[in-house]
PDB file of N, CA and C in Angstrom:
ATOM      1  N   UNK A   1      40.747 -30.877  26.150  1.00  0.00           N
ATOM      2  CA  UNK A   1      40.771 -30.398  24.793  1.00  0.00           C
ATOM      3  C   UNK A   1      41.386 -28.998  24.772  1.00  0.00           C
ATOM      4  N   UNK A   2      42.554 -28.479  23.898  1.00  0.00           N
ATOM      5  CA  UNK A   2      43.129 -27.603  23.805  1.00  0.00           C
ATOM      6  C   UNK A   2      42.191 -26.700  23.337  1.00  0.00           C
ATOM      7  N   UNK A   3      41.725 -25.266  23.628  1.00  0.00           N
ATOM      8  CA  UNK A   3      40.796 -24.603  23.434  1.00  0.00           C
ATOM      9  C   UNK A   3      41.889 -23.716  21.709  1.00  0.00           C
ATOM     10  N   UNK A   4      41.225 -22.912  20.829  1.00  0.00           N
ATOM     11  CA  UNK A   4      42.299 -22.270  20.086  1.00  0.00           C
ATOM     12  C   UNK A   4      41.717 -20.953  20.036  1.00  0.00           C
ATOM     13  N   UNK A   5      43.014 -20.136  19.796  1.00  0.00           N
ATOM     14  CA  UNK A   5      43.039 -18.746  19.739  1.00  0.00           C
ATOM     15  C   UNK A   5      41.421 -18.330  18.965  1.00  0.00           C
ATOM     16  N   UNK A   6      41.244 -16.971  19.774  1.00  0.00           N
ATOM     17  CA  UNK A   6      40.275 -16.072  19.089  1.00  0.00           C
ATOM     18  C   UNK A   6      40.457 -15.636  17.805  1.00  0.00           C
ATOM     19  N   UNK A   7      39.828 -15.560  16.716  1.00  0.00           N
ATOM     20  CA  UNK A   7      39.868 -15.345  15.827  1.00  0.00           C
ATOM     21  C   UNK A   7      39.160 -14.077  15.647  1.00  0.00           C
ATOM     22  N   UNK A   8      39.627 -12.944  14.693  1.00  0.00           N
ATOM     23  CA  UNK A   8      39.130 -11.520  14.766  1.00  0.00           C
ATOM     24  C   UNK A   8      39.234 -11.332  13.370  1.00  0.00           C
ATOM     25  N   UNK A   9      37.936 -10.956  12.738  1.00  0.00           N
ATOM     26  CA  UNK A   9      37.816 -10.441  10.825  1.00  0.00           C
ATOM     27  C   UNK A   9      37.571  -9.240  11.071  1.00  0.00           C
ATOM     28  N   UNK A  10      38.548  -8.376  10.279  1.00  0.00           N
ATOM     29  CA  UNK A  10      38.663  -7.235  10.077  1.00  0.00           C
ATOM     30  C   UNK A  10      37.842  -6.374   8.233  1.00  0.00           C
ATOM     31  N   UNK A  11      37.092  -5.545   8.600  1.00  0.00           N
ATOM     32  CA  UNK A  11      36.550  -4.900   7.996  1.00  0.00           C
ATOM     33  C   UNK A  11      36.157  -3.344   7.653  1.00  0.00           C
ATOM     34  N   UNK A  12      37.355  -3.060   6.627  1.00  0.00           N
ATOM     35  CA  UNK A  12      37.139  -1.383   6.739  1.00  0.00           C
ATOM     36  C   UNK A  12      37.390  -0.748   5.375  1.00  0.00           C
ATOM     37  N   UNK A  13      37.005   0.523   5.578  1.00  0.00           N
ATOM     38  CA  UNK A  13      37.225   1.346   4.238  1.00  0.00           C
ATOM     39  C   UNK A  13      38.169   1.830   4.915  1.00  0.00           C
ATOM     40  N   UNK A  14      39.653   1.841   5.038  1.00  0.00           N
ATOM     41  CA  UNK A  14      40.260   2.954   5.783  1.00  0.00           C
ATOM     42  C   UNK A  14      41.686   2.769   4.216  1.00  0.00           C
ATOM     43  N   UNK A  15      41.648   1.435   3.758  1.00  0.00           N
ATOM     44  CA  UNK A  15      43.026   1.142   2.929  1.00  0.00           C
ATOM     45  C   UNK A  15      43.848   0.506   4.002  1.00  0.00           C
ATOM     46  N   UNK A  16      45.169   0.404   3.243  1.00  0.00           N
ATOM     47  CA  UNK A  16      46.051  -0.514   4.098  1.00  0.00           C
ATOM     48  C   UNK A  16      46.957   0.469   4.839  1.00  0.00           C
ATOM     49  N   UNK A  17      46.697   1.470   5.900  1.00  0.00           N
ATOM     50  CA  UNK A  17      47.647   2.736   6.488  1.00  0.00           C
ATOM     51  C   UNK A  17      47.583   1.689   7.863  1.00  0.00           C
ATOM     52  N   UNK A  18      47.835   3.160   8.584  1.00  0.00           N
ATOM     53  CA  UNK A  18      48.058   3.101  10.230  1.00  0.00           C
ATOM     54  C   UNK A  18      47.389   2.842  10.811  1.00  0.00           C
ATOM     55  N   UNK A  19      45.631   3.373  10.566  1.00  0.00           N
ATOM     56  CA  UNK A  19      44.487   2.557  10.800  1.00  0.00           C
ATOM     57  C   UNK A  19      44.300   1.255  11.356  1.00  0.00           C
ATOM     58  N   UNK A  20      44.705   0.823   9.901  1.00  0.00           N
ATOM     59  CA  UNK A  20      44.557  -0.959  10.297  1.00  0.00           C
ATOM     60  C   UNK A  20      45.634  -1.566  11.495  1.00  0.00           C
ATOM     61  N   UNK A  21      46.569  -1.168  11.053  1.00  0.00           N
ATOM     62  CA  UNK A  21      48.025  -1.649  11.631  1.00  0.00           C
ATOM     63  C   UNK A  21      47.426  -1.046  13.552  1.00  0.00           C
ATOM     64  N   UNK A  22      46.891  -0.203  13.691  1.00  0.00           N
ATOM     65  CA  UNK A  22      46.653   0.541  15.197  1.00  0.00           C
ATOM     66  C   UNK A  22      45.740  -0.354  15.781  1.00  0.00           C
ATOM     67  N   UNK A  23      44.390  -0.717  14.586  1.00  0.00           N
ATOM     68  CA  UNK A  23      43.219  -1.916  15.154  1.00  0.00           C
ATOM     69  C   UNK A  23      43.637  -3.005  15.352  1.00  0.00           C
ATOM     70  N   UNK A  24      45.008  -3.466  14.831  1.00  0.00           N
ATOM     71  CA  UNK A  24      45.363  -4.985  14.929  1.00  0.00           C
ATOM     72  C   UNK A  24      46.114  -4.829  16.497  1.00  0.00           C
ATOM     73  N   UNK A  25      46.696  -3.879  16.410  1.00  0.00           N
ATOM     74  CA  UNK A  25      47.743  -3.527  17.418  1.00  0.00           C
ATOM     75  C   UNK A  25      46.929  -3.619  18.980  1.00  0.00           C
ATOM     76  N   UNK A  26      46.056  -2.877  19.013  1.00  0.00           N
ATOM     77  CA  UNK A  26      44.868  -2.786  20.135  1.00  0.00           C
ATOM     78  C   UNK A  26      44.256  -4.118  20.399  1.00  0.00           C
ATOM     79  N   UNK A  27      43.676  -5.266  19.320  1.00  0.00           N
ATOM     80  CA  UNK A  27      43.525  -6.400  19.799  1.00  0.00           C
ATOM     81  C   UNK A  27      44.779  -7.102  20.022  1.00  0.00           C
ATOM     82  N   UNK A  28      45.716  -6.880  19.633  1.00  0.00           N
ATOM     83  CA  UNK A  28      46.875  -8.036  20.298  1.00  0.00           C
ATOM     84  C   UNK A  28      47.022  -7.912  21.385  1.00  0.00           C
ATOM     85  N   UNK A  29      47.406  -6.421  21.630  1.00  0.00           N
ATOM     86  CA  UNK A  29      47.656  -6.111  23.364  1.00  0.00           C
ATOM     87  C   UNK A  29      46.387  -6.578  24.078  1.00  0.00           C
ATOM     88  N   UNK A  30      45.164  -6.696  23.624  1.00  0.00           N
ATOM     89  CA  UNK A  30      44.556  -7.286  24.486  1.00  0.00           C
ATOM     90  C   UNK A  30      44.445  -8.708  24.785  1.00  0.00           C
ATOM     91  N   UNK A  31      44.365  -9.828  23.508  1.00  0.00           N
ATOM     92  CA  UNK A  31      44.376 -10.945  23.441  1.00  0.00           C
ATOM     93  C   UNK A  31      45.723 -11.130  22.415  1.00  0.00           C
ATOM     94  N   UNK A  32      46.562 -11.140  22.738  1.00  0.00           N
ATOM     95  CA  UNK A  32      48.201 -11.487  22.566  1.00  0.00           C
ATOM     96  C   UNK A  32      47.845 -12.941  21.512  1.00  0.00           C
ATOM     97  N   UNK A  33      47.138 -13.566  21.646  1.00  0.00           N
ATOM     98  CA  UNK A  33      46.956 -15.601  20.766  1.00  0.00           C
ATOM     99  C   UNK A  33      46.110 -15.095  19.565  1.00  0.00           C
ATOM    100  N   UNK A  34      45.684 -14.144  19.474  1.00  0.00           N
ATOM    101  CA  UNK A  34      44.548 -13.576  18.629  1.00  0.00           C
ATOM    102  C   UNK A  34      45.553 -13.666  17.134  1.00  0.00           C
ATOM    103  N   UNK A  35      44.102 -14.426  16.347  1.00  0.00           N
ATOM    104  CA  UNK A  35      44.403 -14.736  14.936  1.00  0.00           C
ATOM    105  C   UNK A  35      43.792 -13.632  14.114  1.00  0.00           C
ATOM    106  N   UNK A  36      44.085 -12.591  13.414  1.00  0.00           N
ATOM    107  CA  UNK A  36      43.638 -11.804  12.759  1.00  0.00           C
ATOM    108  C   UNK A  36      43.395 -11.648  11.032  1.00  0.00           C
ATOM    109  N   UNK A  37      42.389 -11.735  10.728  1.00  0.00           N
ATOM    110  CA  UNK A  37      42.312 -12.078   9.615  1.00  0.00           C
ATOM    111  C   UNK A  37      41.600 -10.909   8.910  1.00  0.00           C
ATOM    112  N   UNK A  38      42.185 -10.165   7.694  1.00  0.00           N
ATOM    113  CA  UNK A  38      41.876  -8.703   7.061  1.00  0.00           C
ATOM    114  C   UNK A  38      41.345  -9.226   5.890  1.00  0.00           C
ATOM    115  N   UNK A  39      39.848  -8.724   6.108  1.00  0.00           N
ATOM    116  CA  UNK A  39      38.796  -9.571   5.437  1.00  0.00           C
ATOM    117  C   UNK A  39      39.051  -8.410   3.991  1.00  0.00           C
ATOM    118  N   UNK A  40      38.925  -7.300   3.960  1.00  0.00           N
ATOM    119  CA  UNK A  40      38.704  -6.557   3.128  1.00  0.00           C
ATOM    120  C   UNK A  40      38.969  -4.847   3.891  1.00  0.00           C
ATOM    121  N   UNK A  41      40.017  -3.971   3.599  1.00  0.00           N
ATOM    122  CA  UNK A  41      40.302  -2.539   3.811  1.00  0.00           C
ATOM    123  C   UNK A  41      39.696  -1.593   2.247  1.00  0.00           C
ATOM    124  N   UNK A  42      39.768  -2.190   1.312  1.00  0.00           N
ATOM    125  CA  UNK A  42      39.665  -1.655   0.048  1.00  0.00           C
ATOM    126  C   UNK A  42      38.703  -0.980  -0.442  1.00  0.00           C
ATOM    127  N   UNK A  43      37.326  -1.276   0.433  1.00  0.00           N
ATOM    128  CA  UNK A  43      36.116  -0.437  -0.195  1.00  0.00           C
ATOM    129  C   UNK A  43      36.108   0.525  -0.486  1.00  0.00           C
ATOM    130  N   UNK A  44      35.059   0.556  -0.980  1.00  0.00           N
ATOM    131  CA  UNK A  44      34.710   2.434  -1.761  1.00  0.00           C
ATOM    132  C   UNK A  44      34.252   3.053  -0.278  1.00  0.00           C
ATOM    133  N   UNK A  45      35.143   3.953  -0.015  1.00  0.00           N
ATOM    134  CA  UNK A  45      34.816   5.251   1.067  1.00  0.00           C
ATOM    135  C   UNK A  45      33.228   5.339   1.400  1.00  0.00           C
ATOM    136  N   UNK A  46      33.080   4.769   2.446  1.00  0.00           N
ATOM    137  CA  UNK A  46      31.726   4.809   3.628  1.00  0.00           C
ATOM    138  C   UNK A  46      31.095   4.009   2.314  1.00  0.00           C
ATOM    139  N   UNK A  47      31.081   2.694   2.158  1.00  0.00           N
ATOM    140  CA  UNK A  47      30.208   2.262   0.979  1.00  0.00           C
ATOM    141  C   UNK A  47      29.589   1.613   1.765  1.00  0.00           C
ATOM    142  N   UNK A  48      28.652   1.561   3.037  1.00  0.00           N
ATOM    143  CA  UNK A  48      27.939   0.723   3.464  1.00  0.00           C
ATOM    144  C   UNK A  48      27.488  -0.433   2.992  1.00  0.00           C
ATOM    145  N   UNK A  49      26.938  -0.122   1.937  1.00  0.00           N
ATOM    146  CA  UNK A  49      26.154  -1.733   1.301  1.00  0.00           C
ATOM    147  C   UNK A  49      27.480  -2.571   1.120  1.00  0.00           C
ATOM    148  N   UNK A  50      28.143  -2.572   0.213  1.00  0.00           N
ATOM    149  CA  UNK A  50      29.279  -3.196  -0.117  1.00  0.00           C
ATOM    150  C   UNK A  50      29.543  -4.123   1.318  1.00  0.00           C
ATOM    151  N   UNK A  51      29.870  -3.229   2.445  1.00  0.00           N
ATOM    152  CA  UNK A  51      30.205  -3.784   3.548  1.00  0.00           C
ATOM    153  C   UNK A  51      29.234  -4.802   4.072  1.00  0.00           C
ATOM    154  N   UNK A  52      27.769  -4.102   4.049  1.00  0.00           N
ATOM    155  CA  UNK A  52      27.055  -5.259   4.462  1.00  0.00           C
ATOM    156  C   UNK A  52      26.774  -6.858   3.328  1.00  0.00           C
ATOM    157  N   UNK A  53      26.936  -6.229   2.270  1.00  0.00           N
ATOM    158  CA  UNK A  53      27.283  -7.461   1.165  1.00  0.00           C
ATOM    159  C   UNK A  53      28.441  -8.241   2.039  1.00  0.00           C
ATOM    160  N   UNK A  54      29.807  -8.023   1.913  1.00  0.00           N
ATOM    161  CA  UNK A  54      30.890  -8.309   1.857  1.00  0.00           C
ATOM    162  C   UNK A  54      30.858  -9.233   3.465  1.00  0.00           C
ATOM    163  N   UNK A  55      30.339  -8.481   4.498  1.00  0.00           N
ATOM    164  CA  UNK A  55      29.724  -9.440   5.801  1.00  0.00           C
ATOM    165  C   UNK A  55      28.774 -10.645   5.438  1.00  0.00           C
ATOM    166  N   UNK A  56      28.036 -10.607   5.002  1.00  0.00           N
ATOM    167  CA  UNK A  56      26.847 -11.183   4.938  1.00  0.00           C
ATOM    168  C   UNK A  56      27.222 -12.627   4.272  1.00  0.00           C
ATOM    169  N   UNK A  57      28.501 -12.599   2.757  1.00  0.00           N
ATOM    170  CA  UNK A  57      28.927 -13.497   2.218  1.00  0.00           C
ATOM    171  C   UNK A  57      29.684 -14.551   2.639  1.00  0.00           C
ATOM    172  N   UNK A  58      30.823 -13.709   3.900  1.00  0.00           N
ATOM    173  CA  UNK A  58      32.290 -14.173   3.875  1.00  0.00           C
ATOM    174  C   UNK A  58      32.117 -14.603   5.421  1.00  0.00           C
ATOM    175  N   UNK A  59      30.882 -14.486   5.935  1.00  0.00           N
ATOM    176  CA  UNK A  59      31.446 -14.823   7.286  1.00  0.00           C
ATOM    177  C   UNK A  59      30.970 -16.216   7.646  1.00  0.00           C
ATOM    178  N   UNK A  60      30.334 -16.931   7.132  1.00  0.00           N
ATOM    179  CA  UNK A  60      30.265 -18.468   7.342  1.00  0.00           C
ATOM    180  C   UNK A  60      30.974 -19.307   6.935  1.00  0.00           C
ATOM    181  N   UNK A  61      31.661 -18.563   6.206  1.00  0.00           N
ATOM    182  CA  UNK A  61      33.206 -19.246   5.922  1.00  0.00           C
ATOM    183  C   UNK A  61      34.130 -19.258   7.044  1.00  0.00           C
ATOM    184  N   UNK A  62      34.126 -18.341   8.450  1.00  0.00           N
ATOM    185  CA  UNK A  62      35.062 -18.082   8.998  1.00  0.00           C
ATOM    186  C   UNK A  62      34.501 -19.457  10.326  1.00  0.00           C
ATOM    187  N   UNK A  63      35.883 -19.541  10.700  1.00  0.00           N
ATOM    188  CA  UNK A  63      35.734 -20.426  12.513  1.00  0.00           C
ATOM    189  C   UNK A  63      34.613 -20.068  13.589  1.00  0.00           C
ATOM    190  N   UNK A  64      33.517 -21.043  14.010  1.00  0.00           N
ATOM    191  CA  UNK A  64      32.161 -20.725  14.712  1.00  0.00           C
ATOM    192  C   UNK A  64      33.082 -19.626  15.726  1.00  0.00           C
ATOM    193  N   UNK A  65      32.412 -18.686  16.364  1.00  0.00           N
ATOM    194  CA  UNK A  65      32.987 -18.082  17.741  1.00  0.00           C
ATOM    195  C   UNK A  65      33.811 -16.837  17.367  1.00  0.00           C
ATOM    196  N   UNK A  66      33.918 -16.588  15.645  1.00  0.00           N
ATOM    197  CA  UNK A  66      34.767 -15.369  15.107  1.00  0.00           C
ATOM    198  C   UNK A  66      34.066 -13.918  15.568  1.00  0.00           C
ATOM    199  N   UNK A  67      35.086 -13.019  16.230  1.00  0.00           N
ATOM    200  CA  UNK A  67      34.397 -11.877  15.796  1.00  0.00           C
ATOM    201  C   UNK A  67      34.561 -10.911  14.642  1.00  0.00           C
ATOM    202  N   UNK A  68      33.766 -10.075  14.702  1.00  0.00           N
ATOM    203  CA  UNK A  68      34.015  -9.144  13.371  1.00  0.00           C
ATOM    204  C   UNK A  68      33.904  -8.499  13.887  1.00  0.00           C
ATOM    205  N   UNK A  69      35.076  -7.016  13.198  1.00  0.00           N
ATOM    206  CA  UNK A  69      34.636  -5.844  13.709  1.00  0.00           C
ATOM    207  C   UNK A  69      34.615  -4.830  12.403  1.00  0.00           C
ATOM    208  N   UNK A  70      33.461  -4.500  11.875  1.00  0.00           N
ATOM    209  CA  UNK A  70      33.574  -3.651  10.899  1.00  0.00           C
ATOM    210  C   UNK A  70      33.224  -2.034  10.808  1.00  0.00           C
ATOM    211  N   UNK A  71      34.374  -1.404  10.074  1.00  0.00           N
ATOM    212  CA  UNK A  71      34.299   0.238  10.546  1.00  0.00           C
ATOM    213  C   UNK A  71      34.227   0.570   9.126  1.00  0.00           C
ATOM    214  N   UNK A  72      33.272   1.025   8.621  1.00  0.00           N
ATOM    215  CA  UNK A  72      32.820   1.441   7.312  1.00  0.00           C
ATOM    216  C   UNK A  72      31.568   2.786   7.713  1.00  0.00           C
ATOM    217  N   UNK A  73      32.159   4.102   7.687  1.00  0.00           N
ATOM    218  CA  UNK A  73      31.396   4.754   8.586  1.00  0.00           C
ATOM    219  C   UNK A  73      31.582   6.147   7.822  1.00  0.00           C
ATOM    220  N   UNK A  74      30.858   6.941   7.438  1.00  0.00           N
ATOM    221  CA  UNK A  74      31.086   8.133   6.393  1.00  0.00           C
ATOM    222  C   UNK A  74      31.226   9.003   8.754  1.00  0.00           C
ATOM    223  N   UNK A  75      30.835   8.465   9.692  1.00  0.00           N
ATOM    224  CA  UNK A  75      30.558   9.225  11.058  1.00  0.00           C
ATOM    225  C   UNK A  75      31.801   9.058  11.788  1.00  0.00           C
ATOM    226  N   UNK A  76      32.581   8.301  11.164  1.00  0.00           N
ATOM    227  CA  UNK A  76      33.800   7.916  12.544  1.00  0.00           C
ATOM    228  C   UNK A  76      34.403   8.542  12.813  1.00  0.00           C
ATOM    229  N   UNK A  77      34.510   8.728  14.333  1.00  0.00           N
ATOM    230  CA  UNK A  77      35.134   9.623  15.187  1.00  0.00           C
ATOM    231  C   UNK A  77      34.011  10.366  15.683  1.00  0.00           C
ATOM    232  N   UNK A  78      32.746   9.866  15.197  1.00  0.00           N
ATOM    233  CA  UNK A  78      31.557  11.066  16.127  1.00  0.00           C
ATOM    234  C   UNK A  78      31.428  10.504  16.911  1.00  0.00           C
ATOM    235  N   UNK A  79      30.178  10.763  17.404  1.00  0.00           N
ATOM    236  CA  UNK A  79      29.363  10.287  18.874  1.00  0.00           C
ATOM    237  C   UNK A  79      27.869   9.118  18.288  1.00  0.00           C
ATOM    238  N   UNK A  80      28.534   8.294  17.068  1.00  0.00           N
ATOM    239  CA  UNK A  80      27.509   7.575  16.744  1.00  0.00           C
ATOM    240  C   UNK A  80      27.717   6.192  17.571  1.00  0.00           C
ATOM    241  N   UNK A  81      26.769   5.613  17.990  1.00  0.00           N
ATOM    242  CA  UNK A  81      26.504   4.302  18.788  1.00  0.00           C
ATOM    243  C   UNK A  81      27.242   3.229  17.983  1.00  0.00           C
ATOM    244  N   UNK A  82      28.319   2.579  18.636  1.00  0.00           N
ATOM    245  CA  UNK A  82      28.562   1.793  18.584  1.00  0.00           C
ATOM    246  C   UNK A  82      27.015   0.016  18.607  1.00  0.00           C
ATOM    247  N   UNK A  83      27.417  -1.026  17.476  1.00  0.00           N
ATOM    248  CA  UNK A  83      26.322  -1.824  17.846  1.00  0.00           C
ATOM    249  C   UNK A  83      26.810  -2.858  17.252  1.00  0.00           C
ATOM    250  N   UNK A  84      26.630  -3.814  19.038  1.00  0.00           N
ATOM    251  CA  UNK A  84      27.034  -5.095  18.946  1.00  0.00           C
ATOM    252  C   UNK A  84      25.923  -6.346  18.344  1.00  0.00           C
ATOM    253  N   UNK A  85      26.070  -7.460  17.420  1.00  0.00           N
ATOM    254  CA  UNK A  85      25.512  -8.308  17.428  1.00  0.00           C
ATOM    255  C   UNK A  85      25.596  -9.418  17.362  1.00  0.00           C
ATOM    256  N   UNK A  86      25.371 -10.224  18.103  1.00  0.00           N
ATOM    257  CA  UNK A  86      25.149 -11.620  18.070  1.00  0.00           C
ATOM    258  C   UNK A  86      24.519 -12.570  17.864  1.00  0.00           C
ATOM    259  N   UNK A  87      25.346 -13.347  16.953  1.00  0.00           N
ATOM    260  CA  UNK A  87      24.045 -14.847  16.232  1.00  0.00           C
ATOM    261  C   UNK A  87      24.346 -16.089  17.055  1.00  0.00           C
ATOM    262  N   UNK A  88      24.131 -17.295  16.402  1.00  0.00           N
ATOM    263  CA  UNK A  88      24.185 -18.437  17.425  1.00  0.00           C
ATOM    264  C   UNK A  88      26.226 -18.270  17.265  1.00  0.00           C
ATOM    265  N   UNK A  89      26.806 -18.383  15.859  1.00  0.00           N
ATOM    266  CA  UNK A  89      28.167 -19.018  15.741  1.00  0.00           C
ATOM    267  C   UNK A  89      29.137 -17.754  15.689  1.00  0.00           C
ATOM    268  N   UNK A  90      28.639 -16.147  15.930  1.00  0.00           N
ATOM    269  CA  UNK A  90      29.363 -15.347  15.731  1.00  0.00           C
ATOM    270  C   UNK A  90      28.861 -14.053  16.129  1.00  0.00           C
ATOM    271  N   UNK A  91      30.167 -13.174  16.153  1.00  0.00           N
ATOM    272  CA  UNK A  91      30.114 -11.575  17.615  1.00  0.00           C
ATOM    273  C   UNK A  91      29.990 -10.713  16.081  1.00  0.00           C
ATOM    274  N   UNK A  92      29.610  -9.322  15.657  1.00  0.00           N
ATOM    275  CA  UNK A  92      29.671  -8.867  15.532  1.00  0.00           C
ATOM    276  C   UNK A  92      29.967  -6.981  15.678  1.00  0.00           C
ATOM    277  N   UNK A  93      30.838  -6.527  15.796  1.00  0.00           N
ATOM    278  CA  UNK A  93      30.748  -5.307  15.869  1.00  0.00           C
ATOM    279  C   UNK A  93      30.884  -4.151  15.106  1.00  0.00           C
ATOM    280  N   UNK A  94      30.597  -3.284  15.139  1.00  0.00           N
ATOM    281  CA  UNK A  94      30.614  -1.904  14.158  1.00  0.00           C
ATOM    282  C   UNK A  94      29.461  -0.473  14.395  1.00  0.00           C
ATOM    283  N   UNK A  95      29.437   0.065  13.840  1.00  0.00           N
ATOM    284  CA  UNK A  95      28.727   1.522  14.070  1.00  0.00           C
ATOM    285  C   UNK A  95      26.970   0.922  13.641  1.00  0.00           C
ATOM    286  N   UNK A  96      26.459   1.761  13.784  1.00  0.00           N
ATOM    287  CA  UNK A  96      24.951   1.871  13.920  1.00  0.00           C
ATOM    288  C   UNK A  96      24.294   2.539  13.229  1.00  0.00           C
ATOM    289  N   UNK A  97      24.708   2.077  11.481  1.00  0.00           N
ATOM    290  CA  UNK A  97      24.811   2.757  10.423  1.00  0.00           C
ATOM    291  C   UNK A  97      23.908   2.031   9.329  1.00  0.00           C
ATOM    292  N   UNK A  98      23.993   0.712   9.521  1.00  0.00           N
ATOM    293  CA  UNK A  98      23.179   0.042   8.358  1.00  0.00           C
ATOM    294  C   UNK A  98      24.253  -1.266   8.051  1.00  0.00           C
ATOM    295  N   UNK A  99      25.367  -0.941   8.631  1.00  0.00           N
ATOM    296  CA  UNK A  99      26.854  -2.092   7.684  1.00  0.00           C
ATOM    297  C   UNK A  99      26.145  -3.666   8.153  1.00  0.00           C
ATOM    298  N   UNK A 100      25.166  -3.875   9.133  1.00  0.00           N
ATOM    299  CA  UNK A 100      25.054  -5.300   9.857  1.00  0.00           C
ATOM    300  C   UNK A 100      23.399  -5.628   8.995  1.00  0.00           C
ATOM    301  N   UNK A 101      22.885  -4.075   8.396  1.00  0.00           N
ATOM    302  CA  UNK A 101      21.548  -4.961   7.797  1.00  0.00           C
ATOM    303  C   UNK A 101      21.227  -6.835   6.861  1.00  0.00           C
ATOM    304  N   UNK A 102      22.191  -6.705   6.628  1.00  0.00           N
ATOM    305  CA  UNK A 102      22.121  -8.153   5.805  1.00  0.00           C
ATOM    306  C   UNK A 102      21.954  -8.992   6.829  1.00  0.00           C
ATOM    307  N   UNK A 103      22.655  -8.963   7.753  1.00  0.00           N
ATOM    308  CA  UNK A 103      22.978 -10.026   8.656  1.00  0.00           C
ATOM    309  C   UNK A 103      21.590 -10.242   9.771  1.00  0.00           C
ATOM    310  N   UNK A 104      20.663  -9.244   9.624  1.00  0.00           N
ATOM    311  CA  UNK A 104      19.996  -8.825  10.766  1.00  0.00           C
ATOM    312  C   UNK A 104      18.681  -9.434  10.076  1.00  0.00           C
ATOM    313  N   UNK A 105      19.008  -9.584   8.460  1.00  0.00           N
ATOM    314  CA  UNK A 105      17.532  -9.845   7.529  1.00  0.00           C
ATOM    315  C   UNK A 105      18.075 -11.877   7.721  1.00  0.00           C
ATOM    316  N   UNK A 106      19.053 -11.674   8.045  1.00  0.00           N
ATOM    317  CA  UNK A 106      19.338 -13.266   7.825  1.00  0.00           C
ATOM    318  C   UNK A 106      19.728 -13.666   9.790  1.00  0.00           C
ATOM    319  N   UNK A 107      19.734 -13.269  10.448  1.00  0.00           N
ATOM    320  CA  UNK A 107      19.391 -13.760  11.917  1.00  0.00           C
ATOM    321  C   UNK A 107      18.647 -12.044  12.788  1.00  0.00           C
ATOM    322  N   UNK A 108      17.022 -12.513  11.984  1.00  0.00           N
ATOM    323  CA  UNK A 108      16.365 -11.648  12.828  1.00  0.00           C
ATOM    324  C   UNK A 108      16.280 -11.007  14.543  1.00  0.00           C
ATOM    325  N   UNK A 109      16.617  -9.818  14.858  1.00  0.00           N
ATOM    326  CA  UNK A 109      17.094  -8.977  16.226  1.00  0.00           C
ATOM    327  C   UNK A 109      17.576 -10.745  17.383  1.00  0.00           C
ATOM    328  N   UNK A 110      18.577 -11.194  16.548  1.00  0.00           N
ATOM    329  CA  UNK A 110      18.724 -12.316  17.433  1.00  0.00           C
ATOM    330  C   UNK A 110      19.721 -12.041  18.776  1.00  0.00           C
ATOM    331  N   UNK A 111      20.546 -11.602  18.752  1.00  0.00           N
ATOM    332  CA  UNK A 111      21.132 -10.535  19.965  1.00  0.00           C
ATOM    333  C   UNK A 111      21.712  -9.073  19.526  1.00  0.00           C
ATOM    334  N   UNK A 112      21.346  -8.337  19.370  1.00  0.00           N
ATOM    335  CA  UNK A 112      21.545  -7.163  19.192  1.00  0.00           C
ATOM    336  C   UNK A 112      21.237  -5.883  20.228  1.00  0.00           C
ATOM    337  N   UNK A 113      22.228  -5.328  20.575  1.00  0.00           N
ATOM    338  CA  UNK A 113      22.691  -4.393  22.225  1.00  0.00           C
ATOM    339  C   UNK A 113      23.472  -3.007  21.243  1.00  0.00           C
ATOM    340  N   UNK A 114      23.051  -1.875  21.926  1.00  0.00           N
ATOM    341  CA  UNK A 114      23.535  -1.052  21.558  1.00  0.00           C
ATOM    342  C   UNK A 114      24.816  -0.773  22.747  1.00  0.00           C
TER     343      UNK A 114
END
């Protein structure tokens, strides 16, 4: 069985600049087959909730095995903890801010690693 490309949902307040274009750029060079899909750049500046809304809705729509990586962060570029999580059908990543609470009320500390 032909296995298929990784799939990667993108999630940020940054708008559509260099930002995005640099995060896409960094996963290709790493996984070159990688399907990238730009879930939403548009939010309101560090709008956390929004983000964790906007996760919480759109991602069971996406291919079992998707990751997310969402950067919605009034801190980025500090020294705030990165925090990974994982459910049964999907990776999550992003800062250690609140953006994954929805997800965490709907698959209780089911893998979650700082």
């Amino acid at each position: 069985m032909k296995s298929h490309p990784p799939v990667f949902g993108l999630l940020t307040d940054f708008g559509f600049d260099f930002a995005v274009a640099s995060m896409k750029a960094v996963i290709l060079k790493s996984v070159p087959d990688a399907q990238i899909v730009d879930i939403d750049h548009s939010l309101t500046k560090f709008s956390i909730l929004s983000a964790a809304f906007i996760l919480d809705k759109t991602h069971q729509f996406f291919p079992v095995h998707t990751y997310f990586i969402a950067v919605v962060d009034p801190g980025v570029g500090t020294k705030r903890a990165p925090l990974f999580v994982q459910t049964p059908n999907y990776s999550f990543v992003g800062p250690n801010n609140g953006v994954f609470s929805a997800l965490l009320t709907r698959y209780p500390m089911h893998g979650l690693s700082h």
